[in-house]
PDB file of N, CA and C in Angstrom:
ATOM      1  N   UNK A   1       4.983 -26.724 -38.464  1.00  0.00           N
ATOM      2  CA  UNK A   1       3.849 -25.852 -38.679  1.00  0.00           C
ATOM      3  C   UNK A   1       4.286 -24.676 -39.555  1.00  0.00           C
ATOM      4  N   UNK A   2       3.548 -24.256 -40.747  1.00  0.00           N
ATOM      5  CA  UNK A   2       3.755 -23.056 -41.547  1.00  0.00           C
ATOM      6  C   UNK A   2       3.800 -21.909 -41.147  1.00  0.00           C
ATOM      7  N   UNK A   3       5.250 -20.913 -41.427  1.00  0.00           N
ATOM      8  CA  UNK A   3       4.311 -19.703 -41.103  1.00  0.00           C
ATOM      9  C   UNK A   3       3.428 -19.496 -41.836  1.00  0.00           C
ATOM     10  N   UNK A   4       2.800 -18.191 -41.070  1.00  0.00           N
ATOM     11  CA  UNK A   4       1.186 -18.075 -41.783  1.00  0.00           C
ATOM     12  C   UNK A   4       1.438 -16.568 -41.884  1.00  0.00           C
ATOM     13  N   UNK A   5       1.523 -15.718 -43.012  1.00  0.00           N
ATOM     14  CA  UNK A   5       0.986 -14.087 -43.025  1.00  0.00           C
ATOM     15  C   UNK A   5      -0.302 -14.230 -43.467  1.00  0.00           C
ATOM     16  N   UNK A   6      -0.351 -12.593 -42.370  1.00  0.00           N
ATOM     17  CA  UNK A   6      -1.867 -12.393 -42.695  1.00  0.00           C
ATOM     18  C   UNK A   6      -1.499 -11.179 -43.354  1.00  0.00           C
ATOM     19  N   UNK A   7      -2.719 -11.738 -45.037  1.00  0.00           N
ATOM     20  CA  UNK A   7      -2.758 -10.253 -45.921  1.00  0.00           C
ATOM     21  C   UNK A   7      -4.104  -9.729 -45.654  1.00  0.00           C
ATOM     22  N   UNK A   8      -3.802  -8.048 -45.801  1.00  0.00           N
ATOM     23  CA  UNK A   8      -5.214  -7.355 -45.442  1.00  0.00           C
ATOM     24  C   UNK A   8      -5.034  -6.755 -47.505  1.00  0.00           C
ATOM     25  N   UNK A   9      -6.200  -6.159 -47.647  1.00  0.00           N
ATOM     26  CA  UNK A   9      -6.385  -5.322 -48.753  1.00  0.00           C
ATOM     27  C   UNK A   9      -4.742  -4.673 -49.339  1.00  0.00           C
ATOM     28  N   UNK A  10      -5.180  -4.014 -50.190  1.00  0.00           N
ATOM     29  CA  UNK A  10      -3.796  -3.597 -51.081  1.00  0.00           C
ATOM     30  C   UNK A  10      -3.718  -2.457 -50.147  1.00  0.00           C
ATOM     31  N   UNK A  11      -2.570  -1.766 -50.012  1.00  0.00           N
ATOM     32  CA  UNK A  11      -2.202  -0.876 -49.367  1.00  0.00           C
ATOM     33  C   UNK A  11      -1.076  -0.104 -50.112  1.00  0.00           C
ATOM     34  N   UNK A  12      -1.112   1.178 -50.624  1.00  0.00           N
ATOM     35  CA  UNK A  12      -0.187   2.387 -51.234  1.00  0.00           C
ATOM     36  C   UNK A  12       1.371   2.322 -50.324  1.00  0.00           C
ATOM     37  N   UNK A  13       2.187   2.169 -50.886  1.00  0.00           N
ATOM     38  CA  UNK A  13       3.786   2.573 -50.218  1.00  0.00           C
ATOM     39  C   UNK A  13       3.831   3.487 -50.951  1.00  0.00           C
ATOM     40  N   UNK A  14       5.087   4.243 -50.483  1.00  0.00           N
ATOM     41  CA  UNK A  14       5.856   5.281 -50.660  1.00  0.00           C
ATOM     42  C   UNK A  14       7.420   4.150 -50.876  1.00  0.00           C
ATOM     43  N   UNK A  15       7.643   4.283 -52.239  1.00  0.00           N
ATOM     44  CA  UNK A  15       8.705   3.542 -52.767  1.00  0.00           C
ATOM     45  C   UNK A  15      10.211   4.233 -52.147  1.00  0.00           C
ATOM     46  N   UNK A  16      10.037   5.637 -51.444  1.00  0.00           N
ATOM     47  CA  UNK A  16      11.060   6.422 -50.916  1.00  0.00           C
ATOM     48  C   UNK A  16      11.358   5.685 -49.505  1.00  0.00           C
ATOM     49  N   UNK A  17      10.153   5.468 -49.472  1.00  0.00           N
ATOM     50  CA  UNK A  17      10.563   4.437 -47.827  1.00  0.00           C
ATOM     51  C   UNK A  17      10.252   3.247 -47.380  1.00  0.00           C
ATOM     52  N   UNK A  18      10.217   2.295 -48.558  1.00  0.00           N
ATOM     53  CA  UNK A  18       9.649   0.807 -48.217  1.00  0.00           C
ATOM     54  C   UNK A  18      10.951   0.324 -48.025  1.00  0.00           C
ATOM     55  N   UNK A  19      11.134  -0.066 -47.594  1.00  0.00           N
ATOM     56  CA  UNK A  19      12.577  -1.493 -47.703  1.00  0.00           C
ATOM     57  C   UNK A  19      12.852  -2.143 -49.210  1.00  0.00           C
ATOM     58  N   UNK A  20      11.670  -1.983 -50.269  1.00  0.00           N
ATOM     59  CA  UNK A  20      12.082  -2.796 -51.187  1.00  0.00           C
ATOM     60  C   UNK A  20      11.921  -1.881 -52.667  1.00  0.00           C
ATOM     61  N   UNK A  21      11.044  -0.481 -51.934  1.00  0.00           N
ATOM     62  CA  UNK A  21      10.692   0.485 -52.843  1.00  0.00           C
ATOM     63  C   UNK A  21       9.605   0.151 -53.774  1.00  0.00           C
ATOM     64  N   UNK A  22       8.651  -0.916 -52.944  1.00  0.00           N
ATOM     65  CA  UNK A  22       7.480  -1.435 -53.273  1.00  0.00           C
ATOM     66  C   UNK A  22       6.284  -0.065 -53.643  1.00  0.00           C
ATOM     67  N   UNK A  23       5.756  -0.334 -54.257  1.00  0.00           N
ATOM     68  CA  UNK A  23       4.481   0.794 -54.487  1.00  0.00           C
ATOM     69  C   UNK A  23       3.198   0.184 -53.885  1.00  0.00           C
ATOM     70  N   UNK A  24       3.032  -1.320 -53.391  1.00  0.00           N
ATOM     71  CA  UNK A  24       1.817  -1.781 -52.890  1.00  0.00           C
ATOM     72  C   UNK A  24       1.912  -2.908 -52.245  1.00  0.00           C
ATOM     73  N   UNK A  25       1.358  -3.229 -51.185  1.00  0.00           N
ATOM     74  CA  UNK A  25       1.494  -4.464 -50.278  1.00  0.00           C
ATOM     75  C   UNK A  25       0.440  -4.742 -50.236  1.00  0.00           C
ATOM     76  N   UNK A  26      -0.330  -6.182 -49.993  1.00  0.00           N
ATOM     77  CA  UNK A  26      -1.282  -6.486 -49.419  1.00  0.00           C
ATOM     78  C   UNK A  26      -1.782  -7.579 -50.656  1.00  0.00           C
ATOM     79  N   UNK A  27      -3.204  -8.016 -50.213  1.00  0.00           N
ATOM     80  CA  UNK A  27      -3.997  -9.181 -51.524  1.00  0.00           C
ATOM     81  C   UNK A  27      -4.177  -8.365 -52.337  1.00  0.00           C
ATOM     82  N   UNK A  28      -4.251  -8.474 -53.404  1.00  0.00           N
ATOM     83  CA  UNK A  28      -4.713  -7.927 -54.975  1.00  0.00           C
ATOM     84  C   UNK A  28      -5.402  -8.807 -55.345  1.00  0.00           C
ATOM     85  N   UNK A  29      -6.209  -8.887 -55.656  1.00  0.00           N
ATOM     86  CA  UNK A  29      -7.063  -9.927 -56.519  1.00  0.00           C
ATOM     87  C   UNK A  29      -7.143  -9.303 -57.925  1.00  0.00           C
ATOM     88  N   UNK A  30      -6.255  -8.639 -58.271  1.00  0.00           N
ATOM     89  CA  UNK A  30      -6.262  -8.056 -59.743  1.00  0.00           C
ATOM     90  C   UNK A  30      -4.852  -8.504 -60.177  1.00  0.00           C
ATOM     91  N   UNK A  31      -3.918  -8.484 -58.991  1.00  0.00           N
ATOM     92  CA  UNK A  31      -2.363  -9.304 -59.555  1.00  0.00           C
ATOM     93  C   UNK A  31      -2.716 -10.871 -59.394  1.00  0.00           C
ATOM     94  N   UNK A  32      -1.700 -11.617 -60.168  1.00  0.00           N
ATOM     95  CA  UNK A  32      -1.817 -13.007 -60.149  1.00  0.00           C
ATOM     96  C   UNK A  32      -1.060 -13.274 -58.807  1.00  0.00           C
ATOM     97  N   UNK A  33      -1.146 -14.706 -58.458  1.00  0.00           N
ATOM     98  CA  UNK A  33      -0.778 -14.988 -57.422  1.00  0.00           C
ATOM     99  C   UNK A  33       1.096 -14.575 -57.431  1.00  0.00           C
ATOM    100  N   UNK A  34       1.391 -14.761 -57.955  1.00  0.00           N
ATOM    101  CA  UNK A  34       3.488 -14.922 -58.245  1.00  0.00           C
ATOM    102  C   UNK A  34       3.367 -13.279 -58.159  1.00  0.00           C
ATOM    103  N   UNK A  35       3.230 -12.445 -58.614  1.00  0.00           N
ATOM    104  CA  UNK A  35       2.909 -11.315 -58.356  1.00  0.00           C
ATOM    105  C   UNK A  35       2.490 -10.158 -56.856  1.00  0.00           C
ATOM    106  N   UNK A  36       1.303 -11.440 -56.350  1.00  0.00           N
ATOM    107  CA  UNK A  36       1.053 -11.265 -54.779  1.00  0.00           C
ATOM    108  C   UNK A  36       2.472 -11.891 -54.105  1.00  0.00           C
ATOM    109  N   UNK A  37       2.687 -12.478 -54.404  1.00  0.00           N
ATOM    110  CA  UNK A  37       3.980 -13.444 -53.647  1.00  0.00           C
ATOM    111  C   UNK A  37       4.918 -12.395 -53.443  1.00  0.00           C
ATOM    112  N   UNK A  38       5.281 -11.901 -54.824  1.00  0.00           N
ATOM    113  CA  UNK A  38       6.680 -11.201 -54.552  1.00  0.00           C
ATOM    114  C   UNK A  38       6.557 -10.086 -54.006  1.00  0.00           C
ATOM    115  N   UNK A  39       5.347  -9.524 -53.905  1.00  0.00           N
ATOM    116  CA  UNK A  39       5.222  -8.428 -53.386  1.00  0.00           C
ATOM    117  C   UNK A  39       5.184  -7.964 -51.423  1.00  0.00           C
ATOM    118  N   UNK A  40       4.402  -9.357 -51.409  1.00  0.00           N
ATOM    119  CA  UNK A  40       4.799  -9.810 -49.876  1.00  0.00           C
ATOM    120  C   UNK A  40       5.513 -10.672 -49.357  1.00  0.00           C
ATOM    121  N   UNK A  41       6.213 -11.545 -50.300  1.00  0.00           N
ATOM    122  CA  UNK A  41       6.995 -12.344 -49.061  1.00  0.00           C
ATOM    123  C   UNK A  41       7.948 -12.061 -48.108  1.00  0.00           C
ATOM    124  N   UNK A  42       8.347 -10.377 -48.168  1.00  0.00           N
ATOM    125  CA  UNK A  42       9.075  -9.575 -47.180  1.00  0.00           C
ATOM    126  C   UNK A  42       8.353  -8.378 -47.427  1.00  0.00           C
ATOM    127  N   UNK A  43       8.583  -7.361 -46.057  1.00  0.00           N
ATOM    128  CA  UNK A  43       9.434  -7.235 -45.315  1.00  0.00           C
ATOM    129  C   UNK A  43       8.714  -7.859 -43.872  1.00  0.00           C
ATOM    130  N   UNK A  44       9.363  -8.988 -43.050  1.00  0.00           N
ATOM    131  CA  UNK A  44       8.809  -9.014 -41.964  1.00  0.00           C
ATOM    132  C   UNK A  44       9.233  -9.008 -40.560  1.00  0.00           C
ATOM    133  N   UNK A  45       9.305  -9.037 -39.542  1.00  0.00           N
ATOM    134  CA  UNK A  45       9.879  -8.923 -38.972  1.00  0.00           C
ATOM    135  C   UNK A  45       9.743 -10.512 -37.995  1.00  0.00           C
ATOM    136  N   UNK A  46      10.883 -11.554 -38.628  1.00  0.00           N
ATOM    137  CA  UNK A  46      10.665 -12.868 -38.166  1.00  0.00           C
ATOM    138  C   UNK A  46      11.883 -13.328 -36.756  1.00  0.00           C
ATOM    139  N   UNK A  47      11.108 -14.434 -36.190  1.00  0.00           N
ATOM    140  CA  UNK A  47      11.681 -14.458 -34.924  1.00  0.00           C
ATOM    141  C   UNK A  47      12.783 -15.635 -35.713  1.00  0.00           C
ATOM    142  N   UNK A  48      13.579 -16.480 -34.395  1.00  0.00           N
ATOM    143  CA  UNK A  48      14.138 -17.297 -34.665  1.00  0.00           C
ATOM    144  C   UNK A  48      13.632 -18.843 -35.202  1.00  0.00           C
ATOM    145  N   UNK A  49      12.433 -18.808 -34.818  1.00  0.00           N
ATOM    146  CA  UNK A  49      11.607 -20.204 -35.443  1.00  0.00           C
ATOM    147  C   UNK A  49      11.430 -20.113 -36.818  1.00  0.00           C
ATOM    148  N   UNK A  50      11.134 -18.856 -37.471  1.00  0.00           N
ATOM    149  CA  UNK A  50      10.848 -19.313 -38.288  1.00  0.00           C
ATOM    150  C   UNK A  50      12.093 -19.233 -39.471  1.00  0.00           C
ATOM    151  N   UNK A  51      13.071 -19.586 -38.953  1.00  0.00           N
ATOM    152  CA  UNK A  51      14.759 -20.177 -39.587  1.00  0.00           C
ATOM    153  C   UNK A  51      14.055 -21.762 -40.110  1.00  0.00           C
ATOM    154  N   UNK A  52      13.538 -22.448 -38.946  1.00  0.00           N
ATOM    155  CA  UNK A  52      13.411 -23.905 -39.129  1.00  0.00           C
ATOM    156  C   UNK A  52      12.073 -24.020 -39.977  1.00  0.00           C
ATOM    157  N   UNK A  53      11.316 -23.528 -40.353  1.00  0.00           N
ATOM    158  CA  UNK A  53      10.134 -23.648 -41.354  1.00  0.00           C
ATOM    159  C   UNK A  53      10.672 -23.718 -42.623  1.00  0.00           C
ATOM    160  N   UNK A  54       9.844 -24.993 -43.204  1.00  0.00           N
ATOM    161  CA  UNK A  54       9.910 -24.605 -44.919  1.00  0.00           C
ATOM    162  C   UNK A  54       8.680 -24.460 -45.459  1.00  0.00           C
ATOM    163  N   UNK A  55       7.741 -24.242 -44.780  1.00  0.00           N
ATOM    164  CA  UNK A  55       6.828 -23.814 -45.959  1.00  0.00           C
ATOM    165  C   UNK A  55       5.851 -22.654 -44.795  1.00  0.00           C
ATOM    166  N   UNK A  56       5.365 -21.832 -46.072  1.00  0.00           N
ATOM    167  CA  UNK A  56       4.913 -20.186 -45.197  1.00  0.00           C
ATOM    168  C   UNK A  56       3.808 -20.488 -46.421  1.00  0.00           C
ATOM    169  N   UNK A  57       2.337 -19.776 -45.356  1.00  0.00           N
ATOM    170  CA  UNK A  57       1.069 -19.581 -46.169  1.00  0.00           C
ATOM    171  C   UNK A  57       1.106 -18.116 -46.313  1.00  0.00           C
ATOM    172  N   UNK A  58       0.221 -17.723 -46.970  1.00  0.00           N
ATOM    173  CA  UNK A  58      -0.377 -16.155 -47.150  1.00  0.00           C
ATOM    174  C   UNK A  58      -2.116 -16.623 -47.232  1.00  0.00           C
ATOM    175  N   UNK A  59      -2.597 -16.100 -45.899  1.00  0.00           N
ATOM    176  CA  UNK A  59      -4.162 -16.119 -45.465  1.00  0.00           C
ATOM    177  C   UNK A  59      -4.662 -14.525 -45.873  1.00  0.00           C
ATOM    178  N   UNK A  60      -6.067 -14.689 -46.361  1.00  0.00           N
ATOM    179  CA  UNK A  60      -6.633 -13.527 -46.620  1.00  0.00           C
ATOM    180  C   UNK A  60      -8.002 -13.690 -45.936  1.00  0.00           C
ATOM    181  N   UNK A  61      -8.532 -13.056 -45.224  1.00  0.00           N
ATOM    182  CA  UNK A  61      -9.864 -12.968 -44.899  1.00  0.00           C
ATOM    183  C   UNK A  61      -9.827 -14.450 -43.746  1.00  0.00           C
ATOM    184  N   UNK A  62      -8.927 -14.913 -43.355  1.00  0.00           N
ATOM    185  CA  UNK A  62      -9.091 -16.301 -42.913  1.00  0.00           C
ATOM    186  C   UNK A  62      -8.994 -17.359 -43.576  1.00  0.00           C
ATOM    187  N   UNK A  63      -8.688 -17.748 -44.356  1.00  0.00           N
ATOM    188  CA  UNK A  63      -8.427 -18.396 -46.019  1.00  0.00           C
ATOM    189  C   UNK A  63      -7.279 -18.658 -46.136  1.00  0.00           C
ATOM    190  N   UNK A  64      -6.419 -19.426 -46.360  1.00  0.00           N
ATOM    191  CA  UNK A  64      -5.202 -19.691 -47.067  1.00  0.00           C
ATOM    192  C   UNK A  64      -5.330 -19.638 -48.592  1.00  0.00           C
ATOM    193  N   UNK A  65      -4.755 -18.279 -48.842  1.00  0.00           N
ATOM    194  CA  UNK A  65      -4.192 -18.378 -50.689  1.00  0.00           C
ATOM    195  C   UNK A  65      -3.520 -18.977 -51.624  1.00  0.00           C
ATOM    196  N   UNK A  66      -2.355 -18.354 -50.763  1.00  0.00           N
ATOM    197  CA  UNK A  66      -0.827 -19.125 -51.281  1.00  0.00           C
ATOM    198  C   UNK A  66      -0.295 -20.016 -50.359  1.00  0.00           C
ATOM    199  N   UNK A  67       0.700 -20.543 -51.121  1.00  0.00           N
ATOM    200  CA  UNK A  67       2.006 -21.279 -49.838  1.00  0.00           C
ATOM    201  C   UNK A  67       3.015 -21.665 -51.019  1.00  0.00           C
ATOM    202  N   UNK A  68       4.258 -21.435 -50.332  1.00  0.00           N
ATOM    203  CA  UNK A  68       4.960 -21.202 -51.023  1.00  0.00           C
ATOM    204  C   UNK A  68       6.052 -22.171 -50.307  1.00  0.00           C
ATOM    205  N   UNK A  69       7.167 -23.176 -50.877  1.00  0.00           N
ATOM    206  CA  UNK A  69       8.117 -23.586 -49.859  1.00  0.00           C
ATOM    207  C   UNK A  69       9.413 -22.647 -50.126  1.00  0.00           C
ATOM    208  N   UNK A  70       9.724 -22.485 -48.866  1.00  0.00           N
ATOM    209  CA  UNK A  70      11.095 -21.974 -48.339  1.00  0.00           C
ATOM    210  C   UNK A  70      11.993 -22.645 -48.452  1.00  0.00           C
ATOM    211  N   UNK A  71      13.120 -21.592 -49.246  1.00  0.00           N
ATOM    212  CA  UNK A  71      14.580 -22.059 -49.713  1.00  0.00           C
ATOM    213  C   UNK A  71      15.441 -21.078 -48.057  1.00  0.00           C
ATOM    214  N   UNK A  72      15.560 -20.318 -47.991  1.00  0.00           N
ATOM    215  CA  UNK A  72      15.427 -19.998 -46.813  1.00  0.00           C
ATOM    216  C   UNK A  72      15.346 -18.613 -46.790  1.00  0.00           C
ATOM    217  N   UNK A  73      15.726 -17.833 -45.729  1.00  0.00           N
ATOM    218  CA  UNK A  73      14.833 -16.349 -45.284  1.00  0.00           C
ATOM    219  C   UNK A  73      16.463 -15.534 -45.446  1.00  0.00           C
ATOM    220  N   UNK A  74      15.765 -14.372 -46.370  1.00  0.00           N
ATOM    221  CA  UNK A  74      16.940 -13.167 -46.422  1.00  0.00           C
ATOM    222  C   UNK A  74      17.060 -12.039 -45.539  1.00  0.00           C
ATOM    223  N   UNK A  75      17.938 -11.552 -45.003  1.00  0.00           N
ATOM    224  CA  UNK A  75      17.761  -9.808 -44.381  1.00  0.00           C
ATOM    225  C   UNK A  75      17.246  -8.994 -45.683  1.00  0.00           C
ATOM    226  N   UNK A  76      16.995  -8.473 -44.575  1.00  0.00           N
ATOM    227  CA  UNK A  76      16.298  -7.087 -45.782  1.00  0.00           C
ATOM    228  C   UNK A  76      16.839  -5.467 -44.622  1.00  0.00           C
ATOM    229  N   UNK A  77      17.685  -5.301 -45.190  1.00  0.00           N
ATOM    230  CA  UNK A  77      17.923  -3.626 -44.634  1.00  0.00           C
ATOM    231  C   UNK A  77      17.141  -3.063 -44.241  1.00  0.00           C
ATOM    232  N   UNK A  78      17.014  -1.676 -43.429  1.00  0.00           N
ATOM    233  CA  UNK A  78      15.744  -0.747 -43.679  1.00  0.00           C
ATOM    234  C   UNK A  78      16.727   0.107 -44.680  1.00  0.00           C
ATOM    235  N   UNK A  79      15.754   0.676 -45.015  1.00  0.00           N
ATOM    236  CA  UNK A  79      16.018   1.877 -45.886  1.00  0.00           C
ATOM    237  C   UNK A  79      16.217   3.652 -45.149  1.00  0.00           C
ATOM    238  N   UNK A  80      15.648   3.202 -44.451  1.00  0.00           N
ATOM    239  CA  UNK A  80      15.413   4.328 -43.683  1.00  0.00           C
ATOM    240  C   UNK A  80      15.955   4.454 -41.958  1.00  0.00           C
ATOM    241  N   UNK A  81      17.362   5.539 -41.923  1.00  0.00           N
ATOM    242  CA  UNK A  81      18.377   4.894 -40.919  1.00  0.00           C
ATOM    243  C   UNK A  81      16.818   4.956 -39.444  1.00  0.00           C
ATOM    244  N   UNK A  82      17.763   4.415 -38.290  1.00  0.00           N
ATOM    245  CA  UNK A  82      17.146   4.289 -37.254  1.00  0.00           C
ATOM    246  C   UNK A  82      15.906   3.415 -36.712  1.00  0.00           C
ATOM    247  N   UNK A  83      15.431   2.801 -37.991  1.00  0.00           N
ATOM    248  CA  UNK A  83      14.486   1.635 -38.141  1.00  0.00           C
ATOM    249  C   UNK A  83      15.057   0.011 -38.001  1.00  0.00           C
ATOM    250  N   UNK A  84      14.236  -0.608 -37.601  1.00  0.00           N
ATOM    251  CA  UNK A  84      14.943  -1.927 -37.652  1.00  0.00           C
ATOM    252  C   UNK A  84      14.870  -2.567 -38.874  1.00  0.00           C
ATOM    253  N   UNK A  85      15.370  -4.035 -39.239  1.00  0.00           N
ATOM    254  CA  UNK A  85      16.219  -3.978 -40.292  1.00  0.00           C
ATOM    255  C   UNK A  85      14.763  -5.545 -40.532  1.00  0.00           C
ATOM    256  N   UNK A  86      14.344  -6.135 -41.304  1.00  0.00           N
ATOM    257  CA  UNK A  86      13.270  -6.914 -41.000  1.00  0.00           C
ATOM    258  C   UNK A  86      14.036  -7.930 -42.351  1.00  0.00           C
ATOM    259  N   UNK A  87      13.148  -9.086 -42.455  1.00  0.00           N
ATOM    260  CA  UNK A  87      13.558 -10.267 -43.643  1.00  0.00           C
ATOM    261  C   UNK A  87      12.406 -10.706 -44.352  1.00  0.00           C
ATOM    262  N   UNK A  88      13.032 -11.460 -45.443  1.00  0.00           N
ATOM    263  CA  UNK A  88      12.363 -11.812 -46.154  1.00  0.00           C
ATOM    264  C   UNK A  88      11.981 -13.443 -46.822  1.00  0.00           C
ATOM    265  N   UNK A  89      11.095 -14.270 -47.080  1.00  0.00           N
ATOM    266  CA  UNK A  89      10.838 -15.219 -47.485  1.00  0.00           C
ATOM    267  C   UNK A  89      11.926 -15.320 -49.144  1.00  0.00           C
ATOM    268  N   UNK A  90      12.496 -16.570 -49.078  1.00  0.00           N
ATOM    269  CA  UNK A  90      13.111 -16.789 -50.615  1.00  0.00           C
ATOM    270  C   UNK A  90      12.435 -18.186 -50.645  1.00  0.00           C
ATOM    271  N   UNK A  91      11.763 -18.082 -51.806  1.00  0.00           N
ATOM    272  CA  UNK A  91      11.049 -19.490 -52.601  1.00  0.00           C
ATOM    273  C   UNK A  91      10.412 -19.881 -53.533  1.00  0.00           C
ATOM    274  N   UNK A  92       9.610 -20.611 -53.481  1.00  0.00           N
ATOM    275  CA  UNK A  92       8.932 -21.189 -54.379  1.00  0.00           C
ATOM    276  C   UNK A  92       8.055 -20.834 -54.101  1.00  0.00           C
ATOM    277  N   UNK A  93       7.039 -20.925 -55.013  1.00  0.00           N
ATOM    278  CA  UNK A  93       5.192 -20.333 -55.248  1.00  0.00           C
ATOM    279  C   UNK A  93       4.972 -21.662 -55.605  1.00  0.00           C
ATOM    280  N   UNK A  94       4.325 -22.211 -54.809  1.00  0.00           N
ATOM    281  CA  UNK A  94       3.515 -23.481 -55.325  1.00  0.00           C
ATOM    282  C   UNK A  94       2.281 -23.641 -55.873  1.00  0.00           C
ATOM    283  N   UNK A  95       1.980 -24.603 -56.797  1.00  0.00           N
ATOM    284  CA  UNK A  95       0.901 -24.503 -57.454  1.00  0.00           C
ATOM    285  C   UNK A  95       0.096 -26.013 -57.171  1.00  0.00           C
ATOM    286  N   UNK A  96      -1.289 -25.508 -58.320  1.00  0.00           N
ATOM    287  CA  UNK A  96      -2.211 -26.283 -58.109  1.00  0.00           C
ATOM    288  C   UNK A  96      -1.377 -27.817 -58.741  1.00  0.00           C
ATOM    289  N   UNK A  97      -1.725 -28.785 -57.642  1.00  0.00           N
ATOM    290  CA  UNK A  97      -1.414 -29.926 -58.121  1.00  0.00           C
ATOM    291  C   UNK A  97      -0.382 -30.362 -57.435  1.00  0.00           C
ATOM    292  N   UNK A  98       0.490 -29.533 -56.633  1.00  0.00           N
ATOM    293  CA  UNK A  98       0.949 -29.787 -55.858  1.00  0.00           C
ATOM    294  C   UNK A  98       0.699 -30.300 -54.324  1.00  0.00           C
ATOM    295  N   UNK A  99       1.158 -31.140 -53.516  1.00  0.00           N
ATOM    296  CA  UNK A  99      -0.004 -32.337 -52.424  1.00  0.00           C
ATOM    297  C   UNK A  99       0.501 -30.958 -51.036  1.00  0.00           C
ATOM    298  N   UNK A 100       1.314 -30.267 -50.921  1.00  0.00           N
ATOM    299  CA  UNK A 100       0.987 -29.737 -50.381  1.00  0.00           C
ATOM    300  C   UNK A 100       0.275 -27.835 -50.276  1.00  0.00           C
ATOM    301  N   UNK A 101       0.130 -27.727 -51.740  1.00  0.00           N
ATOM    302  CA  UNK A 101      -0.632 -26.571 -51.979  1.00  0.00           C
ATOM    303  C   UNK A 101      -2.579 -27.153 -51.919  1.00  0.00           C
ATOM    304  N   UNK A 102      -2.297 -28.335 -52.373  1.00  0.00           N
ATOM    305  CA  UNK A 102      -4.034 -28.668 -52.362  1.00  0.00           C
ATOM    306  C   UNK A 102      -3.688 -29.390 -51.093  1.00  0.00           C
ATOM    307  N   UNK A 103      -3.179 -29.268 -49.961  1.00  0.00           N
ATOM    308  CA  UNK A 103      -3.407 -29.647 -48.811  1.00  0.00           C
ATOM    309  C   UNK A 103      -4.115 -28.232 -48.109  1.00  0.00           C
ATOM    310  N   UNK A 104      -3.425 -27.333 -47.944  1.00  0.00           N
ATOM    311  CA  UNK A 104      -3.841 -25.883 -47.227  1.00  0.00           C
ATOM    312  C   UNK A 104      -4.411 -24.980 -48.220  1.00  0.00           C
ATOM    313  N   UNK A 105      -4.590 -24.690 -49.333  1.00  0.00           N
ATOM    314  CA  UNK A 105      -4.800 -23.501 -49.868  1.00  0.00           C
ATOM    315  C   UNK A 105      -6.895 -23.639 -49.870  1.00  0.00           C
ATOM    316  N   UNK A 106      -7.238 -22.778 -49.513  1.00  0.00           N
ATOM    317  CA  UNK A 106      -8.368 -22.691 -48.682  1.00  0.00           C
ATOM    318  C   UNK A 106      -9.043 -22.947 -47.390  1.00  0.00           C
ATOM    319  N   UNK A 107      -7.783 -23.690 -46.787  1.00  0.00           N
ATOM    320  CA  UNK A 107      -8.110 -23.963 -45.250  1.00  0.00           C
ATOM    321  C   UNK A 107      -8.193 -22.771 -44.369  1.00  0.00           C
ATOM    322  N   UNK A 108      -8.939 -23.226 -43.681  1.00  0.00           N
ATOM    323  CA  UNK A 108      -8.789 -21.497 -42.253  1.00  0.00           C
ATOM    324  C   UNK A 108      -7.962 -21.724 -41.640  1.00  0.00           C
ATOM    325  N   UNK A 109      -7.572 -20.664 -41.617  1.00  0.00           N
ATOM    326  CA  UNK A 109      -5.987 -20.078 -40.468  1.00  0.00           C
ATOM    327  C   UNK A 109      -6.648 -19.630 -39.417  1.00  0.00           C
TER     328      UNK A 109
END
């Protein structure tokens, strides 16, 4: 089973204290998808299951957008001491035409 993030609207960071020194998280429908990807496929805070997943969606509104397959999951530091330390998705952005991007990408999550 995929993981699944859920994206809400774009949301403002403070690049002084993101983990990645991101300026925006969330769906954009003004960035292209590879763009949305990189912007969220970390920082998250993942359990041990999802080591054994290779493929992770990004749902918006209930919707599957993206899916992307997993090469596998990185640490990601905090940036900021006393915080916990969260990871990140490394992969592929799959596209149209692919049997398992036109399997999920519009399905409900």
């Amino acid at each position: 089973m995929p993981i699944n993030f859920k994206l809400g609207p774009t949301v403002p960071q403070d690049p002084a204290v993101d983990d990645w020194s991101r300026t925006w998280t969330g769906w954009s429908p003004t960035h292209t998808d590879q763009e949305n990807f990189d912007q969220n496929r970390g920082v998250w805070v993942l359990g041990p299951r999802a080591a054994k997943e290779r493929i992770a969606t990004f749902s918006v509104e209930g919707a599957v957008r993206m899916v992307a397959a997993i090469t596998r999951l990185e640490d990601v530091p905090a940036k900021v001491p006393g915080t916990r330390g969260k990871r990140a998705v490394v992969g592929t952005l799959l596209q149209k035409g692919d049997p398992v991007y036109d399997a999920m990408v519009g399905t409900e999550v």
